[in-house]
PDB file of N, CA and C in Angstrom:
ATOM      1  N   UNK A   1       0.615   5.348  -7.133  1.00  0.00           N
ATOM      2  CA  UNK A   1      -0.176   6.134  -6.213  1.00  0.00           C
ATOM      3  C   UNK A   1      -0.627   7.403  -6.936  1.00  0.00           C
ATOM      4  N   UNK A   2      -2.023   7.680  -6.753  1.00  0.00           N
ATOM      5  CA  UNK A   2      -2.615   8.885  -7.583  1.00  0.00           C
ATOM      6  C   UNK A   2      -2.124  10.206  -7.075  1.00  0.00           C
ATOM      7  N   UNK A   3      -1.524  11.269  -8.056  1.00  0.00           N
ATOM      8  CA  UNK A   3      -1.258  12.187  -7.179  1.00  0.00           C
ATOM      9  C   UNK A   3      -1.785  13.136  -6.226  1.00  0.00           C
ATOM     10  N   UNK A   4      -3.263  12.762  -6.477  1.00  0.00           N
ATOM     11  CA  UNK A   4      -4.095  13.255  -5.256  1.00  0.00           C
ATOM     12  C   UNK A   4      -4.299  12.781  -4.405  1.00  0.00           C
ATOM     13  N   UNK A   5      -3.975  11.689  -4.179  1.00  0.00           N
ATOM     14  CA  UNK A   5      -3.184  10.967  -2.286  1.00  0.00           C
ATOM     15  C   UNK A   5      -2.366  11.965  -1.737  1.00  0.00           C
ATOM     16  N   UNK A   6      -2.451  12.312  -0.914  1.00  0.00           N
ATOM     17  CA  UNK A   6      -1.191  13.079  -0.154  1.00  0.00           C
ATOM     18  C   UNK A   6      -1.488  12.305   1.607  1.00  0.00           C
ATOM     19  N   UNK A   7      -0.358  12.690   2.704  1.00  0.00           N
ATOM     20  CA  UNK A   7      -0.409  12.246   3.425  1.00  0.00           C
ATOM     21  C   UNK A   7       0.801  13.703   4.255  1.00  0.00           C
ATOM     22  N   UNK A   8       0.309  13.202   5.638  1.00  0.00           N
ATOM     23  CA  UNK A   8       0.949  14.554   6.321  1.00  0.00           C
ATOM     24  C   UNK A   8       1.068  13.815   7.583  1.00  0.00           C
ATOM     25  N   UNK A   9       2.259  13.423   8.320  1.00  0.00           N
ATOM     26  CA  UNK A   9       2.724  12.452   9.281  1.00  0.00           C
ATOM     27  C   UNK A   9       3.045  13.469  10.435  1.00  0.00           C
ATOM     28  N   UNK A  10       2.442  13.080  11.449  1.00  0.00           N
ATOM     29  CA  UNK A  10       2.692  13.471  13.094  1.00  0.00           C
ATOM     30  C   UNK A  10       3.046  12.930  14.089  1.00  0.00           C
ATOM     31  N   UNK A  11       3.701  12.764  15.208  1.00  0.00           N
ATOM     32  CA  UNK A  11       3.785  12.129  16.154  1.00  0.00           C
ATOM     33  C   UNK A  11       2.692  11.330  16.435  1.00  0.00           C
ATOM     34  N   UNK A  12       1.119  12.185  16.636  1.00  0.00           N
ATOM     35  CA  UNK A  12       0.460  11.374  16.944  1.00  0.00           C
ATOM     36  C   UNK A  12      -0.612  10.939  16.356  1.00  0.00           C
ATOM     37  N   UNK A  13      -0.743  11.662  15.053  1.00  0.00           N
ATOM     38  CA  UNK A  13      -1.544  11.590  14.049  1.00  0.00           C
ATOM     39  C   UNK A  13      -1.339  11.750  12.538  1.00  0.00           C
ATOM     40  N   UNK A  14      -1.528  10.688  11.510  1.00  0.00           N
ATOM     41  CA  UNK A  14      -1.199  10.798  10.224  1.00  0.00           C
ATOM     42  C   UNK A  14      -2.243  10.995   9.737  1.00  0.00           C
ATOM     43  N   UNK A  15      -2.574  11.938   8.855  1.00  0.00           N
ATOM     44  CA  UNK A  15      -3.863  12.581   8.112  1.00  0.00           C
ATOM     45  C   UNK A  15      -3.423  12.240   6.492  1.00  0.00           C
ATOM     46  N   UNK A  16      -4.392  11.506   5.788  1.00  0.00           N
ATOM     47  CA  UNK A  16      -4.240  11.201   4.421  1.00  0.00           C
ATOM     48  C   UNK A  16      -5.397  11.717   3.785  1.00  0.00           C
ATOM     49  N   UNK A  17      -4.860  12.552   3.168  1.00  0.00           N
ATOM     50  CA  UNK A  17      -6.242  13.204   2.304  1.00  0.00           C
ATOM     51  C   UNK A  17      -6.050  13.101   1.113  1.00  0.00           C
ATOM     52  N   UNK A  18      -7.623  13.050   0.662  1.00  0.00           N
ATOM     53  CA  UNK A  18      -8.212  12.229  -0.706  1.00  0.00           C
ATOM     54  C   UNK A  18      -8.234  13.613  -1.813  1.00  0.00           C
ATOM     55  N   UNK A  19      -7.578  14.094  -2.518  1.00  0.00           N
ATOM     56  CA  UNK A  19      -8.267  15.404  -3.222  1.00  0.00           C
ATOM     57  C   UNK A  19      -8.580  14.136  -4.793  1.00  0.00           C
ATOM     58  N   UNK A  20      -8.957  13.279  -5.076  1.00  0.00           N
ATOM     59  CA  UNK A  20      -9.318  12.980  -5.951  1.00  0.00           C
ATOM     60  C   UNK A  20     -10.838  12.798  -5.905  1.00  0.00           C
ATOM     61  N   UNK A  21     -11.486  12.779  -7.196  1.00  0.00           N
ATOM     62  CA  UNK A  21     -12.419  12.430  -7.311  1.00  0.00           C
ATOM     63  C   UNK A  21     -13.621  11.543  -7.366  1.00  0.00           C
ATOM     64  N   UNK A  22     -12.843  10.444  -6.801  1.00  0.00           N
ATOM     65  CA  UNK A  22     -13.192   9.064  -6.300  1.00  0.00           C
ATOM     66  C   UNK A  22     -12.618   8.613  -4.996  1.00  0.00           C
ATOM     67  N   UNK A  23     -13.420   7.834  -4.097  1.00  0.00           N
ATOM     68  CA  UNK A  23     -12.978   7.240  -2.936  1.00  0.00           C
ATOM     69  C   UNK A  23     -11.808   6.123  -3.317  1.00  0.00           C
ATOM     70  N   UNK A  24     -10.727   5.886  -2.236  1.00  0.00           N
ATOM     71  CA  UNK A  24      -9.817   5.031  -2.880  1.00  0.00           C
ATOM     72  C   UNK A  24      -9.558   4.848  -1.301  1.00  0.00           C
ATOM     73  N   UNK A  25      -9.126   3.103  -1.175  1.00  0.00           N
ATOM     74  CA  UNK A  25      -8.822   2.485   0.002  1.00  0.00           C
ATOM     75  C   UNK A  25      -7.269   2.519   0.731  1.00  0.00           C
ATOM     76  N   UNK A  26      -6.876   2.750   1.718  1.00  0.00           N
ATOM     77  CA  UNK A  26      -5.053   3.328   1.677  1.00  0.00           C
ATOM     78  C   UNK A  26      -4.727   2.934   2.792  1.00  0.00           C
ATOM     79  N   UNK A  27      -3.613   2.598   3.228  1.00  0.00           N
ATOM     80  CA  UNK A  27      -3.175   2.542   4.590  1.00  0.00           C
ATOM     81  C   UNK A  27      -1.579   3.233   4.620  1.00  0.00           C
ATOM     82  N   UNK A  28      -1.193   3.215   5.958  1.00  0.00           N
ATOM     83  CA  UNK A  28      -0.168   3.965   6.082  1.00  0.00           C
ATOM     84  C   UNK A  28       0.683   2.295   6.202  1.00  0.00           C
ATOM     85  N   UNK A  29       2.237   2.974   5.803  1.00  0.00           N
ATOM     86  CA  UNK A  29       3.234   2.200   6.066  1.00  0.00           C
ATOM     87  C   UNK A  29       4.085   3.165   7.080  1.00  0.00           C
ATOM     88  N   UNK A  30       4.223   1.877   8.083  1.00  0.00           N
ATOM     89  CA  UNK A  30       5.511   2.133   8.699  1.00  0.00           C
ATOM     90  C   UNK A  30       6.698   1.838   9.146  1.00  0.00           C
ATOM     91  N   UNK A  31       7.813   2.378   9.680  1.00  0.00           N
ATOM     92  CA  UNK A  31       9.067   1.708   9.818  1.00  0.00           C
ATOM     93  C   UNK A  31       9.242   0.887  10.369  1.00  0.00           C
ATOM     94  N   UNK A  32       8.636   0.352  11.997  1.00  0.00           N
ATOM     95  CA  UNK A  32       8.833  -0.458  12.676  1.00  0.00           C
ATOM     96  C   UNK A  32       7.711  -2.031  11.696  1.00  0.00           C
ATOM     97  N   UNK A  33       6.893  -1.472  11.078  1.00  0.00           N
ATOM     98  CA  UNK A  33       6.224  -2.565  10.507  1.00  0.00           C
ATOM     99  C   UNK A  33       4.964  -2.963  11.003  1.00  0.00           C
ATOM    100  N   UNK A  34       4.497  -1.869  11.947  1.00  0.00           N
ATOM    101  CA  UNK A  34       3.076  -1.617  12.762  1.00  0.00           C
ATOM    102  C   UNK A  34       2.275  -1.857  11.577  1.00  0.00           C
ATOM    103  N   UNK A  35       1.213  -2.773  11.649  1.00  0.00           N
ATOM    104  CA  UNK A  35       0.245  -2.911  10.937  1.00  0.00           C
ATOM    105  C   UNK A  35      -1.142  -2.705  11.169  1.00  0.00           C
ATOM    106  N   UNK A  36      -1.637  -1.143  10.179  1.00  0.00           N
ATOM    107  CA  UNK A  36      -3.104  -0.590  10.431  1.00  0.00           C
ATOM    108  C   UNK A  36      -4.374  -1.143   9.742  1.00  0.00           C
ATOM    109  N   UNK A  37      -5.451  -1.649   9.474  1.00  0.00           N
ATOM    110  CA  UNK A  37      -6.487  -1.558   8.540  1.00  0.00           C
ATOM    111  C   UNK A  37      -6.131  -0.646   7.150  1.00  0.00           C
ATOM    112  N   UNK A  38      -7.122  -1.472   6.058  1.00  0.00           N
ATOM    113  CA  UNK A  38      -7.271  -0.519   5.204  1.00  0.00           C
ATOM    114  C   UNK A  38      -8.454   0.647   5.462  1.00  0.00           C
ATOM    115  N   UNK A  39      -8.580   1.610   5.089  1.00  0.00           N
ATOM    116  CA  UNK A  39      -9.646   2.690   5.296  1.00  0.00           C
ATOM    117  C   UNK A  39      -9.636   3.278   3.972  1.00  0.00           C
ATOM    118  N   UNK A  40     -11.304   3.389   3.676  1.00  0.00           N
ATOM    119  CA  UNK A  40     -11.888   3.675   2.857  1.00  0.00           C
ATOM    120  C   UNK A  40     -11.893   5.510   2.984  1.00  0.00           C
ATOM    121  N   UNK A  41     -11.099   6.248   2.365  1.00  0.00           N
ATOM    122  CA  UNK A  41     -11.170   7.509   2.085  1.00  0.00           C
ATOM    123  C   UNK A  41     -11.855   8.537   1.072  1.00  0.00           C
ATOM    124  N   UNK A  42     -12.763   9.150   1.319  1.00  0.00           N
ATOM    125  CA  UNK A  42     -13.602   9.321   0.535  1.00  0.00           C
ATOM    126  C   UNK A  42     -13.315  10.410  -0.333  1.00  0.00           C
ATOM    127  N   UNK A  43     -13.610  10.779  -1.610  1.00  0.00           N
ATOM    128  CA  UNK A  43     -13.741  11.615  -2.445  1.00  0.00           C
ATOM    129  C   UNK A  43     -13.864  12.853  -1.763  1.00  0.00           C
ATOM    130  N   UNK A  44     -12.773  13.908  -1.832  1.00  0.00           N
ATOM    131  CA  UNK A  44     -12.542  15.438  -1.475  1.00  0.00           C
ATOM    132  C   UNK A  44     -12.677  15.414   0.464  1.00  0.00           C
ATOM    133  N   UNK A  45     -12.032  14.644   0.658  1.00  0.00           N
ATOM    134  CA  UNK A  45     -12.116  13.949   2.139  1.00  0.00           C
ATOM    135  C   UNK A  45     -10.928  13.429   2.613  1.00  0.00           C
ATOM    136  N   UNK A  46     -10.576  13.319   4.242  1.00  0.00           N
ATOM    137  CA  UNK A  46      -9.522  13.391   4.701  1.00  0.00           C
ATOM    138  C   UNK A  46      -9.716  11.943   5.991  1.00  0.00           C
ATOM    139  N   UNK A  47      -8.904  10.893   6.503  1.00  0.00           N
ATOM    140  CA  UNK A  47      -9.313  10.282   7.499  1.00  0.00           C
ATOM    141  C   UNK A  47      -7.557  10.149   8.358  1.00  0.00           C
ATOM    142  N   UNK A  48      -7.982   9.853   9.455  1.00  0.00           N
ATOM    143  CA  UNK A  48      -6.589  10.037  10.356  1.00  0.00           C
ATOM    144  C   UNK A  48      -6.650   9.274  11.063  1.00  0.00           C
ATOM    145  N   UNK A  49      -5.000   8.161  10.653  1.00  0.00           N
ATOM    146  CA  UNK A  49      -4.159   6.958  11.188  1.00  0.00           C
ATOM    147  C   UNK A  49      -3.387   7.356  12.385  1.00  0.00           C
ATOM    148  N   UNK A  50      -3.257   6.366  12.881  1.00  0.00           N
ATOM    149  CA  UNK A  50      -1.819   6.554  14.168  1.00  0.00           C
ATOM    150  C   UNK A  50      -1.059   7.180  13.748  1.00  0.00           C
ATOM    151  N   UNK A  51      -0.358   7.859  14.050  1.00  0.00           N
ATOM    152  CA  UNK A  51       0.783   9.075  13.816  1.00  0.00           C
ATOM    153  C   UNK A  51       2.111   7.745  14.039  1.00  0.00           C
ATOM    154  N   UNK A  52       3.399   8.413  13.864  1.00  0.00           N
ATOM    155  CA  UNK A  52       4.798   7.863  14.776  1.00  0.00           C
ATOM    156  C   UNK A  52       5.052   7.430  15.905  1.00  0.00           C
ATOM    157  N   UNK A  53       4.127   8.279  16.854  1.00  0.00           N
ATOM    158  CA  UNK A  53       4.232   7.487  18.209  1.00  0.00           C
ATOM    159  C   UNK A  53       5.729   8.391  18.806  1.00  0.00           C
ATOM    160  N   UNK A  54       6.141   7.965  19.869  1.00  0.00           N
ATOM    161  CA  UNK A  54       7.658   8.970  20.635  1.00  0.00           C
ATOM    162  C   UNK A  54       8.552   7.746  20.674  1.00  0.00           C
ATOM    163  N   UNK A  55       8.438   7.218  20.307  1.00  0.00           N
ATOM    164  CA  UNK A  55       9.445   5.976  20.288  1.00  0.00           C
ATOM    165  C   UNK A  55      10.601   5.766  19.077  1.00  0.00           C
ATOM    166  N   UNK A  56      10.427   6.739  18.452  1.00  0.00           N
ATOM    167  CA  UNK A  56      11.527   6.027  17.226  1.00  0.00           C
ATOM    168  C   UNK A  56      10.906   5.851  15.792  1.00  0.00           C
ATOM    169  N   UNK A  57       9.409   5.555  15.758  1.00  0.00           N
ATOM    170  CA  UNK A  57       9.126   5.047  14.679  1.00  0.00           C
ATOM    171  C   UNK A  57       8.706   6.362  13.706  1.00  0.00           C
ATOM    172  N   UNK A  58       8.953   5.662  12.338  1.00  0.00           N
ATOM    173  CA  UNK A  58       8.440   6.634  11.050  1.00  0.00           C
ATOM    174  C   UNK A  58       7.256   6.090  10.342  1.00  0.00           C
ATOM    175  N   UNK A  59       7.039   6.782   9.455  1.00  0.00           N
ATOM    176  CA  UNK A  59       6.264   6.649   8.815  1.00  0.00           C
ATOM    177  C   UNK A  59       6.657   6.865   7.691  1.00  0.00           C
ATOM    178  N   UNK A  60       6.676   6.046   6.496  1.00  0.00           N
ATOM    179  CA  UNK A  60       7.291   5.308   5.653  1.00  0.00           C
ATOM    180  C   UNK A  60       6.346   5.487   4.311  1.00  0.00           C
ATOM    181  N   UNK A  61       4.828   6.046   4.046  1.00  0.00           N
ATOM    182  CA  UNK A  61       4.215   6.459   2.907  1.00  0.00           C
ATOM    183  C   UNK A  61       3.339   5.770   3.414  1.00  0.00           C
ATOM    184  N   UNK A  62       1.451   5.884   2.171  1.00  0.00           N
ATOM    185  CA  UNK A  62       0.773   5.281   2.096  1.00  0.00           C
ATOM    186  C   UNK A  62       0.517   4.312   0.931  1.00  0.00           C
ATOM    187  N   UNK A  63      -0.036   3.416   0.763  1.00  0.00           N
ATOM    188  CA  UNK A  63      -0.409   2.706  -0.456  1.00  0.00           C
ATOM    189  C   UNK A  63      -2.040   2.196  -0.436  1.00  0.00           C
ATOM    190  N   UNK A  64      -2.152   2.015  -1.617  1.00  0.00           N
ATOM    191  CA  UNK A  64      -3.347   1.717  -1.935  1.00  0.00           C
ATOM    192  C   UNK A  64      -3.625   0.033  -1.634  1.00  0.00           C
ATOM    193  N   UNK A  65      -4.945  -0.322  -1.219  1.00  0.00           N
ATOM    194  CA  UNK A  65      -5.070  -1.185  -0.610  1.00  0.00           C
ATOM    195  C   UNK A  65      -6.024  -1.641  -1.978  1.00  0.00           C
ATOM    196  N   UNK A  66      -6.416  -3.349  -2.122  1.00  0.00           N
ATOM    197  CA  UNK A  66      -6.553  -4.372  -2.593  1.00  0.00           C
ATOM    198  C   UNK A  66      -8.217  -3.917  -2.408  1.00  0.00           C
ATOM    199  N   UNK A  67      -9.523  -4.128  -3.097  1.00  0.00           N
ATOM    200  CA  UNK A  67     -10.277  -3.347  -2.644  1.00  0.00           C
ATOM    201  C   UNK A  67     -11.166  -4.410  -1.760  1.00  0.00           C
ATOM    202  N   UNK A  68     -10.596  -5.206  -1.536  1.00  0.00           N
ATOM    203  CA  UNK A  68     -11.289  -6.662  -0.642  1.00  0.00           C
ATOM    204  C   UNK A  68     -10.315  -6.728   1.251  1.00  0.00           C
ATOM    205  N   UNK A  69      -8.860  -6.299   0.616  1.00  0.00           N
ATOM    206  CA  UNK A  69      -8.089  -6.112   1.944  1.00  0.00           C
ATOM    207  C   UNK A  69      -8.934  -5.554   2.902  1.00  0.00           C
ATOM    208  N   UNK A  70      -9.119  -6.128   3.693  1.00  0.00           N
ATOM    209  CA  UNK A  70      -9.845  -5.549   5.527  1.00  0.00           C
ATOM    210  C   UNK A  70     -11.075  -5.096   4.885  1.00  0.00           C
ATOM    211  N   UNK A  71     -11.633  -5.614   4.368  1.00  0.00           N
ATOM    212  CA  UNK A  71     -13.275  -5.911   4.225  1.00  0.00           C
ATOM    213  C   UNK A  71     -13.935  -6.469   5.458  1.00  0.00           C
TER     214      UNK A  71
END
């Protein structure tokens, strides 16, 4: 993971922002195993996943997605 991925997890909103210089595709992982789309994040740009939710669940990092995944 590039170190200009970062990610910032909320109850109800996870914000992953791009400080690299290229768009790169990412999704969040989480504990219960909730499964989101990949999203295309753009160069010096920020987009925002489901958060944790009040139930228990975490959020577990992002990874880089396959660049065909959820095409």
């Amino acid at each position: 993971m590039p170190a200009c991925l970062t990610y910032s997890p909320g109850w109800r909103y996870t914000f992953v922002m791009n400080d690299c210089s290229t768009a790169h595709r990412v999704k969040v992982l989480y504990g219960d195993g909730t499964d989101v789309p990949c999203q295309e994040v753009a160069a010096r740009n920020w987009f925002t996943f489901p958060g944790y939710g009040t139930t228990g669940n975490t959020v577990e990092g992002i990874v880089l997605c396959d660049p065909t995944e959820g095409a």
